[in-house]
N, C-alpha and C. Protein backbone atom coordinates (compact mmCIF):
# COMPACT_ATOMS: atom_id res chain seq x y z
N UNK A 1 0.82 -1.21 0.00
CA UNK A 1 0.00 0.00 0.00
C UNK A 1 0.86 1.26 0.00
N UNK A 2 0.66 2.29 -0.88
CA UNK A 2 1.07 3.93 -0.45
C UNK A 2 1.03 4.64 0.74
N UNK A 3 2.01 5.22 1.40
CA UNK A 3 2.41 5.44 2.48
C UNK A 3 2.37 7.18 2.43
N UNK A 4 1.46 8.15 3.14
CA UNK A 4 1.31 9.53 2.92
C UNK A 4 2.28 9.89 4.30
N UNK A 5 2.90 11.10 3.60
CA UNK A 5 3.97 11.79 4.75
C UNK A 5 4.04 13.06 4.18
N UNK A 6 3.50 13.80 5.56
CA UNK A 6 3.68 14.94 5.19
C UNK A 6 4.66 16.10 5.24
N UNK A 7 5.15 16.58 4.55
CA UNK A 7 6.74 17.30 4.42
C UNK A 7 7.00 18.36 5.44
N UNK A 8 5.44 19.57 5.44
CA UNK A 8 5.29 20.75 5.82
C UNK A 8 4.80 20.28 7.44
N UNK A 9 5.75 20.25 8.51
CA UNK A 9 4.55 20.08 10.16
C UNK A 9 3.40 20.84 9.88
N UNK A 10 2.56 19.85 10.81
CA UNK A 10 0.64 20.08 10.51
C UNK A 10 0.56 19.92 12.02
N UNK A 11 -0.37 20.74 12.32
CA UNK A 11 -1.11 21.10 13.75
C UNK A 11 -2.31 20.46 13.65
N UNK A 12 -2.25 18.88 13.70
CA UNK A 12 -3.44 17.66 13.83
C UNK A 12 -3.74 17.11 14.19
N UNK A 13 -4.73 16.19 15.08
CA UNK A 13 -4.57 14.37 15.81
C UNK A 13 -4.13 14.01 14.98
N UNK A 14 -4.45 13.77 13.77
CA UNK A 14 -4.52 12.18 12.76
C UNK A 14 -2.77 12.42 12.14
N UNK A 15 -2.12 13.42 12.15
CA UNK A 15 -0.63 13.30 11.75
C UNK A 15 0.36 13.37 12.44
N UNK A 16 1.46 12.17 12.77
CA UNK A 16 2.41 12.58 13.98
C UNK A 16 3.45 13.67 13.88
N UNK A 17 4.19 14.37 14.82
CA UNK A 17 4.90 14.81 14.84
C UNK A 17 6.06 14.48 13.35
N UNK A 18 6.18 12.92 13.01
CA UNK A 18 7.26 12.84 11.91
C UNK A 18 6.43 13.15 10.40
N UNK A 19 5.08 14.07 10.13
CA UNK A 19 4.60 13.93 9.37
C UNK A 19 3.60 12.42 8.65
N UNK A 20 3.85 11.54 9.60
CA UNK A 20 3.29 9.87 9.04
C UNK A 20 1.65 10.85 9.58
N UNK A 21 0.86 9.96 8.65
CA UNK A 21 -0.38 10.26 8.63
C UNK A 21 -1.35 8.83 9.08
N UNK A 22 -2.44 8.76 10.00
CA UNK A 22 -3.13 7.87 10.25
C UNK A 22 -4.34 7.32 9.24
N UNK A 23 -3.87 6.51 8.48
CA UNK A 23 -4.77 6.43 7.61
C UNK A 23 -5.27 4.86 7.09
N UNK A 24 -6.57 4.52 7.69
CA UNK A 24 -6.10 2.31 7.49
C UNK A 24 -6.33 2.29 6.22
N UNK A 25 -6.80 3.10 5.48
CA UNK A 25 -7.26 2.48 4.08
C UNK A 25 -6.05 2.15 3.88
N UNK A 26 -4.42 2.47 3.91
CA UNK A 26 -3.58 2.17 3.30
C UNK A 26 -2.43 1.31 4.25
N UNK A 27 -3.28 0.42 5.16
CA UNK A 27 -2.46 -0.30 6.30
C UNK A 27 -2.69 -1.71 5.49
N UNK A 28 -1.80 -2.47 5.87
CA UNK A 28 -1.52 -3.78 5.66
C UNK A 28 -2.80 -4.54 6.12
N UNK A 29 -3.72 -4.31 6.79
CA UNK A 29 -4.89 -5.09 6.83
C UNK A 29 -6.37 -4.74 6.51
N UNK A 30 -6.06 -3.29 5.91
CA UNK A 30 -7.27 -2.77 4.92
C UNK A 30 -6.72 -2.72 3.49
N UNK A 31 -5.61 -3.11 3.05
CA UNK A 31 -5.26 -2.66 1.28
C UNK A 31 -5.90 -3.56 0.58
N UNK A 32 -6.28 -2.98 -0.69
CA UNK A 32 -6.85 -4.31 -1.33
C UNK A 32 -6.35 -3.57 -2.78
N UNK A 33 -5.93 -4.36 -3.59
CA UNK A 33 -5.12 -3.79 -5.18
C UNK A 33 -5.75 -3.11 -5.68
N UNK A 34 -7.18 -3.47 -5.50
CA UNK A 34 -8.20 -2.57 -6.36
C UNK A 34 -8.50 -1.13 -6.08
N UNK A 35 -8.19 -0.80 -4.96
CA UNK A 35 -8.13 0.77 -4.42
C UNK A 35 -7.58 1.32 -5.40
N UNK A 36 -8.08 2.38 -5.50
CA UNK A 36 -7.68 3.28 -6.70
C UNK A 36 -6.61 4.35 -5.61
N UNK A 37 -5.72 5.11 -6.85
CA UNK A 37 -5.12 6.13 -6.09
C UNK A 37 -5.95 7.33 -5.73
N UNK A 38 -6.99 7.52 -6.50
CA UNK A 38 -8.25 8.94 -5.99
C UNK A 38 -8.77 8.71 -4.41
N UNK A 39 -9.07 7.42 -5.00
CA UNK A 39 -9.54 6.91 -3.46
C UNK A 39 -9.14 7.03 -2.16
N UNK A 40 -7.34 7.21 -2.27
CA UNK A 40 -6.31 6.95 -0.88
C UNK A 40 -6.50 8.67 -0.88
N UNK A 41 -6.43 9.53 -2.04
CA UNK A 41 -6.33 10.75 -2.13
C UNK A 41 -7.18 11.15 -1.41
N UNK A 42 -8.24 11.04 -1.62
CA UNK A 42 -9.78 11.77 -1.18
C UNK A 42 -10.13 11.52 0.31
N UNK A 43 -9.34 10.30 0.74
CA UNK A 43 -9.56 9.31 2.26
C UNK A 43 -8.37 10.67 2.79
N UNK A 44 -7.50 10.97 2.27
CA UNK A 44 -6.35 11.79 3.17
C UNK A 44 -7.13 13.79 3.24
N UNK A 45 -7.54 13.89 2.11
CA UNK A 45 -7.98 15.02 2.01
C UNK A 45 -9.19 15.20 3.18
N UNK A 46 -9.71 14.03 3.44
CA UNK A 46 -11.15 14.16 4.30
C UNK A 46 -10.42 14.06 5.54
N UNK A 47 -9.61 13.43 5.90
CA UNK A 47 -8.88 13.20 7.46
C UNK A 47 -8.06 14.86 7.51
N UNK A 48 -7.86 14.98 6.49
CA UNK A 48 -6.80 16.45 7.09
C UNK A 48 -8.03 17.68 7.40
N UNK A 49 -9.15 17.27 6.42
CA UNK A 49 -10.13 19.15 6.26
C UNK A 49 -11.29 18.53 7.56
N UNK A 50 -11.42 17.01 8.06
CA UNK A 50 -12.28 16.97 9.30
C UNK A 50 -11.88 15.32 10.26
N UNK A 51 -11.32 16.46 11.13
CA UNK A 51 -10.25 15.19 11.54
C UNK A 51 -11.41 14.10 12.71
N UNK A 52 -10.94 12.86 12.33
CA UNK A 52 -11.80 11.54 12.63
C UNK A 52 -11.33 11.34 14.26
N UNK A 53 -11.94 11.62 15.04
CA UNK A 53 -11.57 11.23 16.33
C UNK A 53 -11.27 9.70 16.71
N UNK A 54 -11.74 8.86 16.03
CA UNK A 54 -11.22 7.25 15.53
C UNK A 54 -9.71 7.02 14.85
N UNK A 55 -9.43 7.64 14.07
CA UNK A 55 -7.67 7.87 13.83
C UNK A 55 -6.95 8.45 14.01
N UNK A 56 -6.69 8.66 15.47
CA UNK A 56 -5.73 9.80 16.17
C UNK A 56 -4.09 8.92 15.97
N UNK A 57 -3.02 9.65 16.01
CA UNK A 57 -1.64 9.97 16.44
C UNK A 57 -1.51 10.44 17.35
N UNK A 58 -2.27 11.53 17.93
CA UNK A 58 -1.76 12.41 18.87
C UNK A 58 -3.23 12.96 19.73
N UNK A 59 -3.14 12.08 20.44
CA UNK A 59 -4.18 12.05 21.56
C UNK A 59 -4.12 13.18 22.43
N UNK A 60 -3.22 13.93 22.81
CA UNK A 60 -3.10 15.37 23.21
C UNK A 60 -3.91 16.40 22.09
N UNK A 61 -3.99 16.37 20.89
CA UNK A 61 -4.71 17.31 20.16
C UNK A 61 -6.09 16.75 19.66
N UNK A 62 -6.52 15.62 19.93
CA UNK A 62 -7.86 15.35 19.36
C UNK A 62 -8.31 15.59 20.67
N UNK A 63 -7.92 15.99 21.92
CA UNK A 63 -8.56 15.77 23.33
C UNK A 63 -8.86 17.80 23.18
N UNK A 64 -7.81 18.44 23.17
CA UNK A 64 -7.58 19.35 22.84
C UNK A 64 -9.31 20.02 21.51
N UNK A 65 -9.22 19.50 20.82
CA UNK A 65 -9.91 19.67 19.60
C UNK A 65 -11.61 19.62 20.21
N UNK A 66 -11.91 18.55 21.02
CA UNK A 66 -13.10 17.89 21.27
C UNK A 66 -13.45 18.65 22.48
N UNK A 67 -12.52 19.28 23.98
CA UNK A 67 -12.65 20.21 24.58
C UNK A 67 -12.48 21.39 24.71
N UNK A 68 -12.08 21.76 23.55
CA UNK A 68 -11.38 23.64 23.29
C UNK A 68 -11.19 23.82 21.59
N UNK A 69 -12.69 23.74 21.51
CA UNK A 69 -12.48 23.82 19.42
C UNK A 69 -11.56 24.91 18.90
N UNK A 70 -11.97 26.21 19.80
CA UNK A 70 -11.31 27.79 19.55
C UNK A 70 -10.22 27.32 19.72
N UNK A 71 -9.78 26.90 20.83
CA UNK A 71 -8.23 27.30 21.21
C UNK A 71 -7.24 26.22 20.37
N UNK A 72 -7.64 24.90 19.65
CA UNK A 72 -7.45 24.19 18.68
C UNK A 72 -6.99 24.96 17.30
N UNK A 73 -8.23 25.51 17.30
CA UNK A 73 -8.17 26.43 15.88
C UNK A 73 -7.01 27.62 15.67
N UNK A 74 -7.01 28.10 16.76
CA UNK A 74 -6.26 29.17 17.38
C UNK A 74 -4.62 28.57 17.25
N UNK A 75 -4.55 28.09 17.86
CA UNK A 75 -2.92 27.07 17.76
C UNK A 75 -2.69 26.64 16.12
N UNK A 76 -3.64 26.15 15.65
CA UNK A 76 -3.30 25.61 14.04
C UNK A 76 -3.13 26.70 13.57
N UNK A 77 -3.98 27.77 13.30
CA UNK A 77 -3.33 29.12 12.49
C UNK A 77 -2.09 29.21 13.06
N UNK A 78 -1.52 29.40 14.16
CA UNK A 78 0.15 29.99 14.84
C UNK A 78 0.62 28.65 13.92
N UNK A 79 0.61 27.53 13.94
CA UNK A 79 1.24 26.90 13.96
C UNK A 79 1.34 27.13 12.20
N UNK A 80 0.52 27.59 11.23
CA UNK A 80 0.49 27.31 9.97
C UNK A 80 1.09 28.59 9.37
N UNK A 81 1.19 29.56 10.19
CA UNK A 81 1.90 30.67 9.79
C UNK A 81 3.26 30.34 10.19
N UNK A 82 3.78 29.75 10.98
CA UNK A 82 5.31 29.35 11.61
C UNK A 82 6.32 28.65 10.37
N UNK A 83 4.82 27.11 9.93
CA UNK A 83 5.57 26.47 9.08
C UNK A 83 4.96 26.23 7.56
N UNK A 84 4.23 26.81 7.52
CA UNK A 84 3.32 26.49 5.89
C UNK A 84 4.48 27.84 5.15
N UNK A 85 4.62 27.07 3.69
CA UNK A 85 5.51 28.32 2.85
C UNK A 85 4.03 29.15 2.29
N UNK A 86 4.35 30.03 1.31
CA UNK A 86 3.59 30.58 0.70
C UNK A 86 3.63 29.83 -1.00
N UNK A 87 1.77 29.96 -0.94
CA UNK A 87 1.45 29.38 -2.25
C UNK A 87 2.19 29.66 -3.32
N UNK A 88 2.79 29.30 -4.53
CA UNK A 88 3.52 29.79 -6.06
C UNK A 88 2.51 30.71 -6.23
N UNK A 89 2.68 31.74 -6.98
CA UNK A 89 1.81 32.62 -7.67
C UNK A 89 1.44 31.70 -8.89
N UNK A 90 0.31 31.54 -9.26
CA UNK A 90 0.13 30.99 -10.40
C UNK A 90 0.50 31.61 -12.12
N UNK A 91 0.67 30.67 -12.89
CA UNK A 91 1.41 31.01 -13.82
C UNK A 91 0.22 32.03 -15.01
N UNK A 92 1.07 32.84 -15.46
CA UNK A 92 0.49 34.02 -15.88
C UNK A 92 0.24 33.58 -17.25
N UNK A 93 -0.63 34.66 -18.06
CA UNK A 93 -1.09 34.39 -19.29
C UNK A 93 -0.01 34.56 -20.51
């Protein structure tokens, strides 16, 4: 199975500190050949934009998340201005 790691640190439960991401669709006892790659795509896109309290890494921030939504939210912006680069400008006409 494909293994997602994320490059940029993320302020998340479901991603550890080394960027590894919690994800079974792509564990050794959910893979099945037929999974498409959209599929693993769309499974990672939904865990990062609404994180699954069932696939935590980091049980300090889904506890965090579930008792202090603001102050969750609040920490991920600091944290995304610290380490997120800035978007490419998109390419001109």
């Amino acid at each position: 199975p494909p293994r997602a790691t994320l490059r940029t640190p993320i302020y998340h439960p479901g991603v550890d500190p080394e960027g590894q991401v919690c994800q079974p669709l792509t564990t050794n006892e959910h893979w099945a050949p037929a999974t498409r790659a959209v599929q693993v795509l769309q499974d990672l896109l939904l865990l990062l934009d609404s994180p699954d309290p069932q696939r935590v890494l980091r049980p300090d921030l889904a506890r965090e998340l579930q008792e202090h939504p603001e102050e969750f939210r609040h920490r991920a912006e600091e944290h995304t201005r610290l380490h997120a680069k800035p978007r490419p400008d998109p390419p001109g006409p």
